[in-house]
C-alpha atoms as a PDB file:
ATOM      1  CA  UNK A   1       0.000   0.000   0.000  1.00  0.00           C
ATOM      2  CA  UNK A   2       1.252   3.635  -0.317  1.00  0.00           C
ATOM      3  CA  UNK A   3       2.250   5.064   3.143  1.00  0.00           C
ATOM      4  CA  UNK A   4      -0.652   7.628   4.004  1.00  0.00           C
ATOM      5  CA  UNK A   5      -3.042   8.505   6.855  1.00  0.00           C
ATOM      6  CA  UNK A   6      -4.352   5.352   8.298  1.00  0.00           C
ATOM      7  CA  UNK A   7      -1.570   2.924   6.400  1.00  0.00           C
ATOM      8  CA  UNK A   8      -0.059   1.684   9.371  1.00  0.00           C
ATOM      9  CA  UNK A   9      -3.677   0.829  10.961  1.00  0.00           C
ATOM     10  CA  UNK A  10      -4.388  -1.047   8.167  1.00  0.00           C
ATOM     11  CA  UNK A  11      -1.476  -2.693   7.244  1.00  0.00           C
ATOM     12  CA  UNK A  12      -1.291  -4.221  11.193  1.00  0.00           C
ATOM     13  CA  UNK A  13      -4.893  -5.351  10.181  1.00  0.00           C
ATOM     14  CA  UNK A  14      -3.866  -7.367   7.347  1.00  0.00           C
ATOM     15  CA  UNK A  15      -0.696  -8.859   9.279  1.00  0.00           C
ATOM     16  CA  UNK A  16      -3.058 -10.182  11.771  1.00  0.00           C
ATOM     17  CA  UNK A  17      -4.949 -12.207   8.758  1.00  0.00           C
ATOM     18  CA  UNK A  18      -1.761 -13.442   7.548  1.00  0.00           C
ATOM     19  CA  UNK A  19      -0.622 -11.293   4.883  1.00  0.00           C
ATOM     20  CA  UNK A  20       2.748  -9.895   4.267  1.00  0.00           C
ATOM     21  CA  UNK A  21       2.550  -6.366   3.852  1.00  0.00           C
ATOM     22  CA  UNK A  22       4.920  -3.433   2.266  1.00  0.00           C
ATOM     23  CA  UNK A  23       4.330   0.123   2.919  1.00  0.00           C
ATOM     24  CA  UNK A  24       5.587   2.660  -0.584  1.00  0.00           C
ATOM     25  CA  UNK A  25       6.408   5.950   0.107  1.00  0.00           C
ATOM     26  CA  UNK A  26       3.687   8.110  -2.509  1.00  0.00           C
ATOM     27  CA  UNK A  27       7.296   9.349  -4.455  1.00  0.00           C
ATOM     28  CA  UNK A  28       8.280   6.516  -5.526  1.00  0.00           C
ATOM     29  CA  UNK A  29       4.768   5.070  -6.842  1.00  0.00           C
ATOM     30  CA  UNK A  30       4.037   8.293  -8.546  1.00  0.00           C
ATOM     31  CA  UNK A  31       6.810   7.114 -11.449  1.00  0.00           C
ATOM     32  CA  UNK A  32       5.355   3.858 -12.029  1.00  0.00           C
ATOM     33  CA  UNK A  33       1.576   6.242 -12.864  1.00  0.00           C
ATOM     34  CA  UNK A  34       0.374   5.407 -16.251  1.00  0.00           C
ATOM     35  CA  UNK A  35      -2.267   7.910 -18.036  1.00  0.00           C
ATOM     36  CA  UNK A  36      -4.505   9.629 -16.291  1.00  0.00           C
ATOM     37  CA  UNK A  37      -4.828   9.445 -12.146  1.00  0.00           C
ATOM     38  CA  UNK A  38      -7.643   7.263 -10.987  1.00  0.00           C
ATOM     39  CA  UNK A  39      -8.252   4.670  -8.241  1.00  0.00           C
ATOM     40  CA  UNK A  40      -7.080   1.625 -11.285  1.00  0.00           C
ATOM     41  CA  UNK A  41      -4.111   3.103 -12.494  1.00  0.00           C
ATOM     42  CA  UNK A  42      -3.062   4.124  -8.428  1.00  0.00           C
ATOM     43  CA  UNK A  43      -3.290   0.411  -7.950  1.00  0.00           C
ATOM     44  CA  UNK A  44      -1.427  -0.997 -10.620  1.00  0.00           C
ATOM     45  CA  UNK A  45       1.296   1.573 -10.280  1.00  0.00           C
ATOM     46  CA  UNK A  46       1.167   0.353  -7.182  1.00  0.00           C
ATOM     47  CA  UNK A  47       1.787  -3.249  -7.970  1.00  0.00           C
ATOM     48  CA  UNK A  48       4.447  -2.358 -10.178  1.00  0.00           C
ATOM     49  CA  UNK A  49       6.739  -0.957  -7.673  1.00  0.00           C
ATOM     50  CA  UNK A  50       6.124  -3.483  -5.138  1.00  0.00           C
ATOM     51  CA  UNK A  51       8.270  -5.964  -7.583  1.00  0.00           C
ATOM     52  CA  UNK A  52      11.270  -3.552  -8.315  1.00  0.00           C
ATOM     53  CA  UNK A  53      14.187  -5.260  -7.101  1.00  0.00           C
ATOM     54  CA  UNK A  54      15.366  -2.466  -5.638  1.00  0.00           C
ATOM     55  CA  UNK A  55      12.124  -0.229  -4.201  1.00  0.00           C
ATOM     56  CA  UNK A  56      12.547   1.152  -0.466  1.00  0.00           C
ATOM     57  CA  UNK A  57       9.801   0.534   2.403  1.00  0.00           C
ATOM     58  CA  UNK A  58       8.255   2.188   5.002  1.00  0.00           C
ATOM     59  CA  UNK A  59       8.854   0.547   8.583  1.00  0.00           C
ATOM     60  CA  UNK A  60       5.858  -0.371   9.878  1.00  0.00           C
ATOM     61  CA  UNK A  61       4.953   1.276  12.945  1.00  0.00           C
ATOM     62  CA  UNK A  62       3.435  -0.508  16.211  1.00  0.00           C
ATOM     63  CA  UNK A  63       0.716   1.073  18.026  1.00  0.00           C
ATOM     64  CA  UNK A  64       3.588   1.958  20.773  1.00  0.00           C
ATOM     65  CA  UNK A  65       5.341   4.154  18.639  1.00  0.00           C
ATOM     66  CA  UNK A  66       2.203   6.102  17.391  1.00  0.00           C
ATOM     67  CA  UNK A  67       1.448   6.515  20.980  1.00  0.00           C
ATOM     68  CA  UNK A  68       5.090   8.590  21.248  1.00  0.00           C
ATOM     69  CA  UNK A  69       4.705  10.367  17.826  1.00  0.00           C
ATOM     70  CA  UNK A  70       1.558  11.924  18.975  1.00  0.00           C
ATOM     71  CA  UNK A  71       2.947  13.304  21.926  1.00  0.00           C
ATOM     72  CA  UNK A  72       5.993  14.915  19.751  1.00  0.00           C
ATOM     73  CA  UNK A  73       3.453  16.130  17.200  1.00  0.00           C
ATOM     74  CA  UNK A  74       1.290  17.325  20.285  1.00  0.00           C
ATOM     75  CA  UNK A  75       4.453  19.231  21.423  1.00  0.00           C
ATOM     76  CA  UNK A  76       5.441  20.991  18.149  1.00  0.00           C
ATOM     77  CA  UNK A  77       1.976  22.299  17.505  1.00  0.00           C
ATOM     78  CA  UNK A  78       2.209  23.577  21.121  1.00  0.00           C
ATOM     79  CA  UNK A  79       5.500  25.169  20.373  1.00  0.00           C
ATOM     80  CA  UNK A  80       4.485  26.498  17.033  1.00  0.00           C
ATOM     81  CA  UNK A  81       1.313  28.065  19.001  1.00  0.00           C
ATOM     82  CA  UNK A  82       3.622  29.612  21.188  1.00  0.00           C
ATOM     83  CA  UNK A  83       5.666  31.035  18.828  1.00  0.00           C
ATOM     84  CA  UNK A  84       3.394  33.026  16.909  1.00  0.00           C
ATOM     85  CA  UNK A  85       1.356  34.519  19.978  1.00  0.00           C
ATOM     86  CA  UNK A  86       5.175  35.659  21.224  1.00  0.00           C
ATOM     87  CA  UNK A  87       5.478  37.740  17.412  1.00  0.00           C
ATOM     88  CA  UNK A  88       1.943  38.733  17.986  1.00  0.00           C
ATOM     89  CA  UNK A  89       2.758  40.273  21.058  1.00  0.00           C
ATOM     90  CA  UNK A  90       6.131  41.869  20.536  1.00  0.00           C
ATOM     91  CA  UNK A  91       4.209  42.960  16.956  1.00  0.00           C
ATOM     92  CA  UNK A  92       1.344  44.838  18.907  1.00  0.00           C
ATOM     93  CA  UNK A  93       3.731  46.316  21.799  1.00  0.00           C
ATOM     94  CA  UNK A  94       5.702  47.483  19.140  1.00  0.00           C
ATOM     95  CA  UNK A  95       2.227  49.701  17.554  1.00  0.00           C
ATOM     96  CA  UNK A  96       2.851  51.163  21.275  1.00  0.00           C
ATOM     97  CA  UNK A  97       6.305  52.281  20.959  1.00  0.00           C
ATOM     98  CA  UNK A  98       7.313  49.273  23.635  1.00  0.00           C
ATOM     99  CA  UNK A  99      10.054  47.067  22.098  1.00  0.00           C
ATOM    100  CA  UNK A 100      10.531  43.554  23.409  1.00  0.00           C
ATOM    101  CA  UNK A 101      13.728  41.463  22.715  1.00  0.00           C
ATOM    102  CA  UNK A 102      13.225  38.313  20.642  1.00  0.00           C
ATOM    103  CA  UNK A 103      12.397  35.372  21.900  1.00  0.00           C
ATOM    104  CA  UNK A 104       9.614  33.505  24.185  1.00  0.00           C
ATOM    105  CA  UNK A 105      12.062  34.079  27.403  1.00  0.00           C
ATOM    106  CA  UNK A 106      12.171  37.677  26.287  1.00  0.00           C
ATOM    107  CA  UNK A 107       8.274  37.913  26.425  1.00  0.00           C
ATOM    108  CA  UNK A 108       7.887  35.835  29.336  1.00  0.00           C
ATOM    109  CA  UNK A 109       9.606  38.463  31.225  1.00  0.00           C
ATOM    110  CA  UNK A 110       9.061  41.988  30.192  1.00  0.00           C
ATOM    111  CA  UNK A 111       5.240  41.507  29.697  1.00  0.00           C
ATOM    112  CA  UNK A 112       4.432  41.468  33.423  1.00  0.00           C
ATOM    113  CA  UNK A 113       7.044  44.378  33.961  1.00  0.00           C
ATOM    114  CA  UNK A 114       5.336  45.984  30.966  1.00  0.00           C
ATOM    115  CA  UNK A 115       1.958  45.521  32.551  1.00  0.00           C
ATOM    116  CA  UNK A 116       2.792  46.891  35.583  1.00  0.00           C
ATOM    117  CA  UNK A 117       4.416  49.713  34.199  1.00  0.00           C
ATOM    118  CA  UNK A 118       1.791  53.005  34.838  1.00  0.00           C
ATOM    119  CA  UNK A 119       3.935  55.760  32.448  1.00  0.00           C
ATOM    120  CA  UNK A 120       4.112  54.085  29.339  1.00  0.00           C
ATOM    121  CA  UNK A 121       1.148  54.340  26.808  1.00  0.00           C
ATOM    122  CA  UNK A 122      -0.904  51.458  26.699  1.00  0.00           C
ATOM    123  CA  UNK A 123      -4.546  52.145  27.502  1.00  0.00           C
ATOM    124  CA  UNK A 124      -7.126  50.400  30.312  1.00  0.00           C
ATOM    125  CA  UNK A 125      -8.282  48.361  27.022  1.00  0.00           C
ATOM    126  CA  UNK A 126      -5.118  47.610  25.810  1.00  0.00           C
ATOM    127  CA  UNK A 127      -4.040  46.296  29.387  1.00  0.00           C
ATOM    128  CA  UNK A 128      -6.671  43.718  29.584  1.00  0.00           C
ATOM    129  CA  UNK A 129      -5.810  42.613  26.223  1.00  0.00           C
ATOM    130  CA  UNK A 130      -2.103  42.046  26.992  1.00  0.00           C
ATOM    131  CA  UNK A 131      -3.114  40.301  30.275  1.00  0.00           C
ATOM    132  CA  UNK A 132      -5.341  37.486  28.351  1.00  0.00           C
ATOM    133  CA  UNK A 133      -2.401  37.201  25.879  1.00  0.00           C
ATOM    134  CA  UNK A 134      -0.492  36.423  29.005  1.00  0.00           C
ATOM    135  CA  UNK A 135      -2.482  33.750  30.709  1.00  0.00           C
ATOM    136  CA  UNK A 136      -2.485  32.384  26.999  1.00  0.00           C
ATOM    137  CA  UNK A 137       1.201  32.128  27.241  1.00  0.00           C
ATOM    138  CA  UNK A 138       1.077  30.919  30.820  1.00  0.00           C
ATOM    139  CA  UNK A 139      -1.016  28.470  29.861  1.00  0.00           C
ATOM    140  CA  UNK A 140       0.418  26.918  26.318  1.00  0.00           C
ATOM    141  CA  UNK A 141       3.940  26.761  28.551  1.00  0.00           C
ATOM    142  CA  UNK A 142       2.299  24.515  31.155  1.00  0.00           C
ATOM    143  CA  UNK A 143       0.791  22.475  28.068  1.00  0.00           C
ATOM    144  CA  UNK A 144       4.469  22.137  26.854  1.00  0.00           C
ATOM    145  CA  UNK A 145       5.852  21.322  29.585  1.00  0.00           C
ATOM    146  CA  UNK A 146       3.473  18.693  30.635  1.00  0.00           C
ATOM    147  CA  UNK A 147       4.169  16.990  26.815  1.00  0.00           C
ATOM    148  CA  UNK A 148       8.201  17.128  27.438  1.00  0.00           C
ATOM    149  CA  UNK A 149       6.993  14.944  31.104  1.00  0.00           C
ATOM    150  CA  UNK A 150       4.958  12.730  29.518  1.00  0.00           C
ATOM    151  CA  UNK A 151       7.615  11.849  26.692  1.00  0.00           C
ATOM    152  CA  UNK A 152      10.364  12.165  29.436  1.00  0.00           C
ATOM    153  CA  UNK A 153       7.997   8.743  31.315  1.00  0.00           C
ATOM    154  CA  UNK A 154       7.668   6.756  28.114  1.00  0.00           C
ATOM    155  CA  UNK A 155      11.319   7.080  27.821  1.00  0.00           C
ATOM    156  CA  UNK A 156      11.705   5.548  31.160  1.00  0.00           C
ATOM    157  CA  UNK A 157       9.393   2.782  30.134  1.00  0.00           C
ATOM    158  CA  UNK A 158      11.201   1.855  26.880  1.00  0.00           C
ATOM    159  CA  UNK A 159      14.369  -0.179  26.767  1.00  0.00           C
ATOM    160  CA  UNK A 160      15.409   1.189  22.833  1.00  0.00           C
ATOM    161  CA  UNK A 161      15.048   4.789  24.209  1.00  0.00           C
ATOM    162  CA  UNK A 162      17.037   4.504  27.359  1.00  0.00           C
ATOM    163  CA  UNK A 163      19.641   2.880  25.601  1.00  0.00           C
ATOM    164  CA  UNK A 164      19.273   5.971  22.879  1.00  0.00           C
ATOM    165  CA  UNK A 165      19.507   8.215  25.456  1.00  0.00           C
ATOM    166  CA  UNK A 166      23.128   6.990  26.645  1.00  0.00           C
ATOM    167  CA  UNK A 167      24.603   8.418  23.039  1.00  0.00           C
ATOM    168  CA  UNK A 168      26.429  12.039  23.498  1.00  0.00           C
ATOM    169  CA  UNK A 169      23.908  14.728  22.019  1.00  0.00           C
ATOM    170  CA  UNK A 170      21.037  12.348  22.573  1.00  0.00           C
ATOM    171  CA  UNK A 171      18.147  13.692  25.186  1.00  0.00           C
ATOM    172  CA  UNK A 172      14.968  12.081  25.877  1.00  0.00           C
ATOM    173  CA  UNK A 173      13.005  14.373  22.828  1.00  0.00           C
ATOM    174  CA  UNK A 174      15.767  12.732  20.209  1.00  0.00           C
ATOM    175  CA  UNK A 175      15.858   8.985  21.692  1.00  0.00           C
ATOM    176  CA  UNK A 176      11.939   8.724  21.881  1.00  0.00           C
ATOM    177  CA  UNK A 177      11.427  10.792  18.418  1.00  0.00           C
ATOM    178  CA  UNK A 178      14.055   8.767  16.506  1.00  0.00           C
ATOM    179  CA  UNK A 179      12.333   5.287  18.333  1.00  0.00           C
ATOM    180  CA  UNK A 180       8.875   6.643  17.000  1.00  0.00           C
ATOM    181  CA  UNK A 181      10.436   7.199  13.581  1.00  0.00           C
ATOM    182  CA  UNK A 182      12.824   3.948  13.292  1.00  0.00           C
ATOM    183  CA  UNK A 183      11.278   1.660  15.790  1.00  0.00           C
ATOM    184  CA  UNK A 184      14.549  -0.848  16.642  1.00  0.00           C
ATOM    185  CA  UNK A 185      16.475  -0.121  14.157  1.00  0.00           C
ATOM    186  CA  UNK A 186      15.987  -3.457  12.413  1.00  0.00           C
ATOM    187  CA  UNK A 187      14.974  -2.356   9.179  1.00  0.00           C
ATOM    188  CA  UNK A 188      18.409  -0.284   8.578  1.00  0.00           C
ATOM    189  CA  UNK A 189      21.420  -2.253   7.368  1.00  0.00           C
ATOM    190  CA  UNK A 190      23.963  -0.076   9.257  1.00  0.00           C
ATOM    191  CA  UNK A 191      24.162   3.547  10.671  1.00  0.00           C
ATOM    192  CA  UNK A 192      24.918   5.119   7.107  1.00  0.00           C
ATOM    193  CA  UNK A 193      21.801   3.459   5.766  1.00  0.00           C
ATOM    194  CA  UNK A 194      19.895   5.603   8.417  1.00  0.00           C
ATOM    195  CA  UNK A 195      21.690   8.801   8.425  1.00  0.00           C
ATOM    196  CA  UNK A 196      20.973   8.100   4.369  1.00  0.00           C
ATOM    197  CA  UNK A 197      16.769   7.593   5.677  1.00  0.00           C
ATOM    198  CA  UNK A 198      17.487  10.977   7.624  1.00  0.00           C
ATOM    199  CA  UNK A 199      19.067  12.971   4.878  1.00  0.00           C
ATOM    200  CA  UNK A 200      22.312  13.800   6.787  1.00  0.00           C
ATOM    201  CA  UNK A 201      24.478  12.267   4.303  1.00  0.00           C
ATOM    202  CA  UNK A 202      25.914  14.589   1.151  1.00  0.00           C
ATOM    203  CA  UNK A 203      23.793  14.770  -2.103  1.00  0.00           C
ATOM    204  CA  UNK A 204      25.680  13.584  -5.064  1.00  0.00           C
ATOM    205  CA  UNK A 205      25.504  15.330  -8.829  1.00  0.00           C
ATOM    206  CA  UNK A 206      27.419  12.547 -10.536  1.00  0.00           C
ATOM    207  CA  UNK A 207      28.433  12.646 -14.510  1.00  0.00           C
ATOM    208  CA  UNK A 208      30.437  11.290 -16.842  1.00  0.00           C
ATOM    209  CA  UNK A 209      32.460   9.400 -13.643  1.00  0.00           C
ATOM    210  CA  UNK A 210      32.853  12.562 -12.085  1.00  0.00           C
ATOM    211  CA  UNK A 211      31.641  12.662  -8.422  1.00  0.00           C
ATOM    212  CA  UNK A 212      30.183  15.984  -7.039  1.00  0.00           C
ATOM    213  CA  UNK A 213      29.712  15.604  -3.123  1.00  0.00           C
ATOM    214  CA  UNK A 214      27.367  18.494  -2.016  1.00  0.00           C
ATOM    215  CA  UNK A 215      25.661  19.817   1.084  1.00  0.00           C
ATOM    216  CA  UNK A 216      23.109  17.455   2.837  1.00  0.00           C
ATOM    217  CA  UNK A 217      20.025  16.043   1.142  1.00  0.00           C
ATOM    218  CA  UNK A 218      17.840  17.019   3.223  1.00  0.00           C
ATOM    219  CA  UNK A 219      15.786  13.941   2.289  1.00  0.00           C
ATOM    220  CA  UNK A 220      13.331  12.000   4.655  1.00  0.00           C
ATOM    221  CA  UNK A 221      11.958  12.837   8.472  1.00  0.00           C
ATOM    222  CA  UNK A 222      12.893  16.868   9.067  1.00  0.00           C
ATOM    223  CA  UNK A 223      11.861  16.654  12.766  1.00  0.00           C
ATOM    224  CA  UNK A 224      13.872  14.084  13.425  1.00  0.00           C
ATOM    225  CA  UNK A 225      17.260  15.486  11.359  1.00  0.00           C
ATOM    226  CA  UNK A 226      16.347  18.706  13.160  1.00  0.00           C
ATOM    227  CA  UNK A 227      16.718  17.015  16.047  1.00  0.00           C
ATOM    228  CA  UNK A 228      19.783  15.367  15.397  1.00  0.00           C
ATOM    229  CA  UNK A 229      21.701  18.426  14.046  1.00  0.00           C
ATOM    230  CA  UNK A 230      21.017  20.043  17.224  1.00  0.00           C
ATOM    231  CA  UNK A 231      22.238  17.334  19.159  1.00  0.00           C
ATOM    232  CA  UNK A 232      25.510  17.328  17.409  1.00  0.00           C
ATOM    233  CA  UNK A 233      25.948  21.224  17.962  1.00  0.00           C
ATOM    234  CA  UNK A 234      25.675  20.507  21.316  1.00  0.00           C
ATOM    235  CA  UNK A 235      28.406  17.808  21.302  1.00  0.00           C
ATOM    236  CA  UNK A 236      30.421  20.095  19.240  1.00  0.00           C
ATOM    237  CA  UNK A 237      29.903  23.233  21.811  1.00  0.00           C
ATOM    238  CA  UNK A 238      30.643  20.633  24.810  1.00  0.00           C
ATOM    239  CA  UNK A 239      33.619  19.732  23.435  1.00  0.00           C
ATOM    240  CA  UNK A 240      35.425  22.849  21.937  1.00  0.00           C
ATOM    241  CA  UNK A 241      37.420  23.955  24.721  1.00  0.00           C
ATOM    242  CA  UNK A 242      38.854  19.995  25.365  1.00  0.00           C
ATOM    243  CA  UNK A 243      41.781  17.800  24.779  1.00  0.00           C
ATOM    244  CA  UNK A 244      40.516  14.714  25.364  1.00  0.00           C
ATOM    245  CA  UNK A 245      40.611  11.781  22.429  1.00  0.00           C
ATOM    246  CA  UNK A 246      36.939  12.026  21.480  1.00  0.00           C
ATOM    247  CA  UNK A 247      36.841  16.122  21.831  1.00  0.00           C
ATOM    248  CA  UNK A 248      39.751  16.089  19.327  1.00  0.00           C
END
């Protein structure tokens, strides 16, 4: 089946009867397309990348690891929420002639300081506007920080992500993100094979036996290579200033 909303329901469904299924990522059917799109043509394109030699799968994913990709995708709506009420804020202060730093610490901050401040020229109105946008704020943190709790728990509770966790750069938003994504691991041949999945290796332009090497491809799961790049700046920050064999 192509890999879509509800594929991973359904293809646990038709395990249970006994049948060996193969999720196809939508890209690589869409080649295979012959004519015009319609539900016939879907399905035999279908077919015939199911028997390339060659064609890539999507892991299937247990019930267990939809549970923890919720909870990140519950998180990064949360975050994204967050976000934009911060610019709304520091957009609408700004009509007032009151600047605010960027970022959410910035606005966490100064808006109580700014609310409390009698001289400056925001209006009775205006003030009981900021002060909802506040408890909005108050309130979407305490929703974020509950998710980053609940995802710290099922880390406790699964053996892959504690072991993740142990790896340098690694916290408990990577480990349980990349054991959402990946599962075990099983269905990668080695670790280039994922980083290749991930799109942290260099894209090639290859011709006439000449190989090109550039940046990143950028290919695959971007919350998860986010994630990972991070994680690595991290490592890189922690070990700048050291001598030690793996610093070097």
């Amino acid at each position: 089946m192509e890999a879509c909303g509800g594929a991973n329901y359904w293809a646990r469904e038709l395990i249970k009867l006994g049948h060996e299924v193969k999720l196809i990522a939508p890209q690589y059917v869409k080649p295979y397309v012959k004519g015009n799109k319609n539900d016939y043509n879907d399905a035999e394109a279908i077919v015939e990348a199911a028997q390339r030699p060659n064609m890539r799968f999507v892991p299937i994913k247990t019930i267990e690891q939809q549970d923890i990709q919720n909870f990140h995708r519950q998180r990064e709506r949360i975050k994204k929420e967050r976000t934009a009420l911060v610019n709304q804020v520091r957009g609408l202060l700004a009509e007032y002639g009151v600047v605010i730093n960027k970022g959410v610490a910035a606005v966490r901050k100064r808006l109580p300081e700014i609310l409390e401040d009698a001289e400056n020229d925001l209006t009775a109105l205006t003030r009981e506007l900021f002060v909802e946008l506040l408890e909005e704020l108050q309130a979407l943190d305490q929703r974020f920080e509950q998710c980053g709790q609940r995802i710290e728990s099922l880390n406790q509770e699964n053996d892959i992500c504690r072991r993740l966790d142990e790896v340098l750069g690694i916290g408990p938003i990577t480990a349980s993100a990349t054991y959402a994504a990946a599962g075990d691991g099983k269905d990668f041949v080695n670790g280039r094979h994922f980083s290749a999945w991930l799109g942290l290796v260099p894209g090639q332009r290859t011709t006439g036996g000449k190989i090109v090497l550039l940046g990143i491809s950028k290919r695959g799961n971007t919350y998860l290579r986010t994630l990972f790049i991070h994680g690595a700046r991290a490592v890189l920050r922690h070990s700048a200033n050291k001598t030690d064999h793996f610093s070097r």
